[in-house]
C-alpha atoms as a PDB file:
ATOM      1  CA  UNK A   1      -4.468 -17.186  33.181  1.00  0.00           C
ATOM      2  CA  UNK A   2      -6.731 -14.279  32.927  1.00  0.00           C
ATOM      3  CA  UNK A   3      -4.301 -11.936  32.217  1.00  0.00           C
ATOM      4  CA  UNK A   4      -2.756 -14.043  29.277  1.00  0.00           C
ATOM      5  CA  UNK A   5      -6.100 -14.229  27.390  1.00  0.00           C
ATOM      6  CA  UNK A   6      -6.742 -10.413  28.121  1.00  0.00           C
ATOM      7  CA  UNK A   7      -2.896 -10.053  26.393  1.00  0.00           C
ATOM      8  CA  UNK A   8      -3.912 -12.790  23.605  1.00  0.00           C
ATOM      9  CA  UNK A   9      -7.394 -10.562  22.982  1.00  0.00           C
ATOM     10  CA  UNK A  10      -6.244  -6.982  23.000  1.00  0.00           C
ATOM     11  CA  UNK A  11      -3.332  -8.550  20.529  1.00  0.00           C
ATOM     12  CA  UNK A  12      -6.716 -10.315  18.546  1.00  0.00           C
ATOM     13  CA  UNK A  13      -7.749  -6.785  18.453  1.00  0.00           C
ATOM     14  CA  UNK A  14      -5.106  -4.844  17.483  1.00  0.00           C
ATOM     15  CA  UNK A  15      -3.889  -7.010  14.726  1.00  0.00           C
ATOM     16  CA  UNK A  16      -7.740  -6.429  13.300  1.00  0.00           C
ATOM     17  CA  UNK A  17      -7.359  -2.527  13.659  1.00  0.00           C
ATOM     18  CA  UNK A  18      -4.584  -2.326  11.237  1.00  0.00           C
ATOM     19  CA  UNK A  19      -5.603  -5.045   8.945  1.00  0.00           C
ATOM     20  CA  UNK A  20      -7.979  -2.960   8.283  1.00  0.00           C
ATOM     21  CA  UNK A  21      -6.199   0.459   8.566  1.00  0.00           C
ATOM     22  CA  UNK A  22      -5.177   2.027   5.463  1.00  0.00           C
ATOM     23  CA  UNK A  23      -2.133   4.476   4.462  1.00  0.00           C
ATOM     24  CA  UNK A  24      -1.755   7.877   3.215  1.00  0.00           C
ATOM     25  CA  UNK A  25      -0.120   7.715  -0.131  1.00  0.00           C
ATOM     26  CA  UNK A  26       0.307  10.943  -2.168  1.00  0.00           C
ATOM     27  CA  UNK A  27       1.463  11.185  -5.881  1.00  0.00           C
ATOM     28  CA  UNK A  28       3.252  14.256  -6.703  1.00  0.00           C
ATOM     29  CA  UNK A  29       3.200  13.169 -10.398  1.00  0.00           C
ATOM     30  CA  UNK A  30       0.660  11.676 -13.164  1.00  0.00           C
ATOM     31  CA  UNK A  31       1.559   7.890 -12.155  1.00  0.00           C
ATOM     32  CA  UNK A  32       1.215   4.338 -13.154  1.00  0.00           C
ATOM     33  CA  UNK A  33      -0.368   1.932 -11.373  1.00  0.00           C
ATOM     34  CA  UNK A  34      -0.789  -1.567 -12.799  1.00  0.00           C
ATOM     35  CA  UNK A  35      -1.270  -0.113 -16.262  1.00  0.00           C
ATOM     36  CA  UNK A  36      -3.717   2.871 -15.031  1.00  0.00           C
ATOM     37  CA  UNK A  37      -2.433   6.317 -14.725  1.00  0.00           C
ATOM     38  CA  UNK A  38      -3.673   8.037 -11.478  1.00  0.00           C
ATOM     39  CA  UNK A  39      -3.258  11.743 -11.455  1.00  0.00           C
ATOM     40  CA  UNK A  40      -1.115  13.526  -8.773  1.00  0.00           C
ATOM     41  CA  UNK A  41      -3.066  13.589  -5.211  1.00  0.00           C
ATOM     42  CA  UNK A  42      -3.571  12.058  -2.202  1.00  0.00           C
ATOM     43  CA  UNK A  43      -4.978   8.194  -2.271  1.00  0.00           C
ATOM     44  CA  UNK A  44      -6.012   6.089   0.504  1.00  0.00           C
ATOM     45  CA  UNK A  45      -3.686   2.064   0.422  1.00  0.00           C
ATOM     46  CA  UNK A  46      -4.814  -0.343   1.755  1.00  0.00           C
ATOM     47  CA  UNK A  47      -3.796  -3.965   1.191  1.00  0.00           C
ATOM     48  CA  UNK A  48      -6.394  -7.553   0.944  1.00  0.00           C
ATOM     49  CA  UNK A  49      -3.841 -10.389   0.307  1.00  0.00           C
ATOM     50  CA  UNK A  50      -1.693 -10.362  -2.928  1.00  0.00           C
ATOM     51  CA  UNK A  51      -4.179  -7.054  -3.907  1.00  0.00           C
ATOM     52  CA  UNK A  52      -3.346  -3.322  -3.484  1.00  0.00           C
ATOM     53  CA  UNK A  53      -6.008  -0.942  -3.720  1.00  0.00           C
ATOM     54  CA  UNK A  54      -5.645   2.658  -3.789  1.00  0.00           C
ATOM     55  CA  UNK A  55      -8.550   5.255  -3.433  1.00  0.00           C
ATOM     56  CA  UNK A  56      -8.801   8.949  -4.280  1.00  0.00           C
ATOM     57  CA  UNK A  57     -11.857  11.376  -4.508  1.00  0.00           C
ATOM     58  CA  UNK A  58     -12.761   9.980  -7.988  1.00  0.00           C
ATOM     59  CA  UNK A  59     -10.288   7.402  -9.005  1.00  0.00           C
ATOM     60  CA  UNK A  60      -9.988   3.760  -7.646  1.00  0.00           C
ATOM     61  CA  UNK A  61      -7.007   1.661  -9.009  1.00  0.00           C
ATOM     62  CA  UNK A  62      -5.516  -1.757  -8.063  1.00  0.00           C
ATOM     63  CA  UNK A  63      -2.633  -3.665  -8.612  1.00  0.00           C
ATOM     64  CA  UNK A  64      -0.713  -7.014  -7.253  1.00  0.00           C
ATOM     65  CA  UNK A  65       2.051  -6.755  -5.149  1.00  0.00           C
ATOM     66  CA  UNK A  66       4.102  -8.699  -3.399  1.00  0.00           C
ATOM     67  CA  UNK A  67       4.848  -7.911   0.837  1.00  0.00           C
ATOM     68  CA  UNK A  68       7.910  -8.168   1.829  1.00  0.00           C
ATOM     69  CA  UNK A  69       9.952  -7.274   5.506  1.00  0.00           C
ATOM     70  CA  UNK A  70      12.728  -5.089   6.330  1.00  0.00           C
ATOM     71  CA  UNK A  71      14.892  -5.231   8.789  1.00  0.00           C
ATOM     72  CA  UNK A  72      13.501  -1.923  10.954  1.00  0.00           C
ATOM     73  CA  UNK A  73      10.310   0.123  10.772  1.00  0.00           C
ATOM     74  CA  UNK A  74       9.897   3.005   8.395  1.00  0.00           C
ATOM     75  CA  UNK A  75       9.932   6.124   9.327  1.00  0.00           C
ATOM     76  CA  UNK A  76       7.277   7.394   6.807  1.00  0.00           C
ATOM     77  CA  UNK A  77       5.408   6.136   3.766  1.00  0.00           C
ATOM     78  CA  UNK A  78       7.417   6.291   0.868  1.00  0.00           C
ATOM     79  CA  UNK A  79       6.924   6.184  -3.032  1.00  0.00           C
ATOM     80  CA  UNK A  80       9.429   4.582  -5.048  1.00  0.00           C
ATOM     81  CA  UNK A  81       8.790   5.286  -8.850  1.00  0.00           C
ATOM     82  CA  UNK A  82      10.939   4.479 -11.777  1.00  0.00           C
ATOM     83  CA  UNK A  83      10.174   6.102 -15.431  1.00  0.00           C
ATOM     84  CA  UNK A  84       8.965   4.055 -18.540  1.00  0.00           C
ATOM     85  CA  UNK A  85       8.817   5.906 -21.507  1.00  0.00           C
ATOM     86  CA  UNK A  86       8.783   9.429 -19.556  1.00  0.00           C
ATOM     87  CA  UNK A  87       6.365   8.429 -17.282  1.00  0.00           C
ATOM     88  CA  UNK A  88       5.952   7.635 -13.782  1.00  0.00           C
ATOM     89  CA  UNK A  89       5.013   4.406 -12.745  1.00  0.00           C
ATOM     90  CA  UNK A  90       5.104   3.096  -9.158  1.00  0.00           C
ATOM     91  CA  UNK A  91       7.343   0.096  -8.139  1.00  0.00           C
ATOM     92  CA  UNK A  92       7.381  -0.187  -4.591  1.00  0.00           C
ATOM     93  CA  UNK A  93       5.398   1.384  -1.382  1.00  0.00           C
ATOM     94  CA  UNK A  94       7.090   1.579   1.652  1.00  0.00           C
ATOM     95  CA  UNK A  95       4.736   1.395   4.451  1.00  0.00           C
ATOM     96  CA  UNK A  96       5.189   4.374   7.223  1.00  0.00           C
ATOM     97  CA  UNK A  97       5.453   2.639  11.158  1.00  0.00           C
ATOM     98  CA  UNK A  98       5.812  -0.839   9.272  1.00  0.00           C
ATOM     99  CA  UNK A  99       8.281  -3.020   8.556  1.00  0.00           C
ATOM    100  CA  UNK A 100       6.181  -3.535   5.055  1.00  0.00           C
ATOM    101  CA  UNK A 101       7.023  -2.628   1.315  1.00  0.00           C
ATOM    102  CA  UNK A 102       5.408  -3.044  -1.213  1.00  0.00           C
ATOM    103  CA  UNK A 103       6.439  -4.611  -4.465  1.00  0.00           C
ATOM    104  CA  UNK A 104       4.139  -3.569  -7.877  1.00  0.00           C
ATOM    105  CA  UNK A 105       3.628  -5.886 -10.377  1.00  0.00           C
ATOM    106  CA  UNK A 106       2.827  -3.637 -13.252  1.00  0.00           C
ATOM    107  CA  UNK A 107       2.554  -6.164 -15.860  1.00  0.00           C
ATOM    108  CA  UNK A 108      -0.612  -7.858 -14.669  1.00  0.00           C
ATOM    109  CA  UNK A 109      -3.445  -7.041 -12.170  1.00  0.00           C
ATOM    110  CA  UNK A 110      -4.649  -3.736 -13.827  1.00  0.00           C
ATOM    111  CA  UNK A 111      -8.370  -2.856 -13.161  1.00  0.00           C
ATOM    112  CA  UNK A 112      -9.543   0.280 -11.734  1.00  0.00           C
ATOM    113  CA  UNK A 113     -12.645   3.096 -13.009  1.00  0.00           C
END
């Protein structure tokens, strides 16, 4: 009995730690994010339900996405970009460890300073 709610606990516990554990994301180019261009650099993710928010030295952007689950892990975090009208904008995050990706709705959601 004691042992199950030590288990239950440290799993209490580690599910907090990367709830609130963000990713490494770097840009290599100018990019689009929810209608905001971002410039090249690295950005701290992290995710608070439907809402994406990612965090540089001076620029803070967010966008909706949708989570969905693959079928194994990811190796790394990856960037998947497409180009609209010769410019980058981000579609989908694959999350690095995770089974998570990211999906980008860039129609709706932009805010960001």
């Amino acid at each position: 009995m004691k042992i199950a709610t030590i288990l239950v606990s440290l799993g209490i516990l580690a599910g907090a730690a990367s709830a609130a554990t963000g990713y490494d994301v770097k840009f290599r180019y100018p990019t689009g994010v929810a209608g905001k261009e971002v410039k090249p650099g690295q950005y701290t993710l992290s995710v608070d339900g439907d809402t994406a928010t990612l965090k540089g030295d001076k620029t803070t952007a967010q966008a909706k996405v949708t989570a969905e689950k693959a079928a194994s892990k990811y190796a790394s975090t990856t960037v998947h970009y497409r180009i609209d009208n010769g410019k980058y904008v981000v579609e989908e995050i694959d999350l690095g460890g995770t089974t998570t990706k990211l999906k980008f709705d860039n129609t709706a959601g932009a805010s960001g300073n």
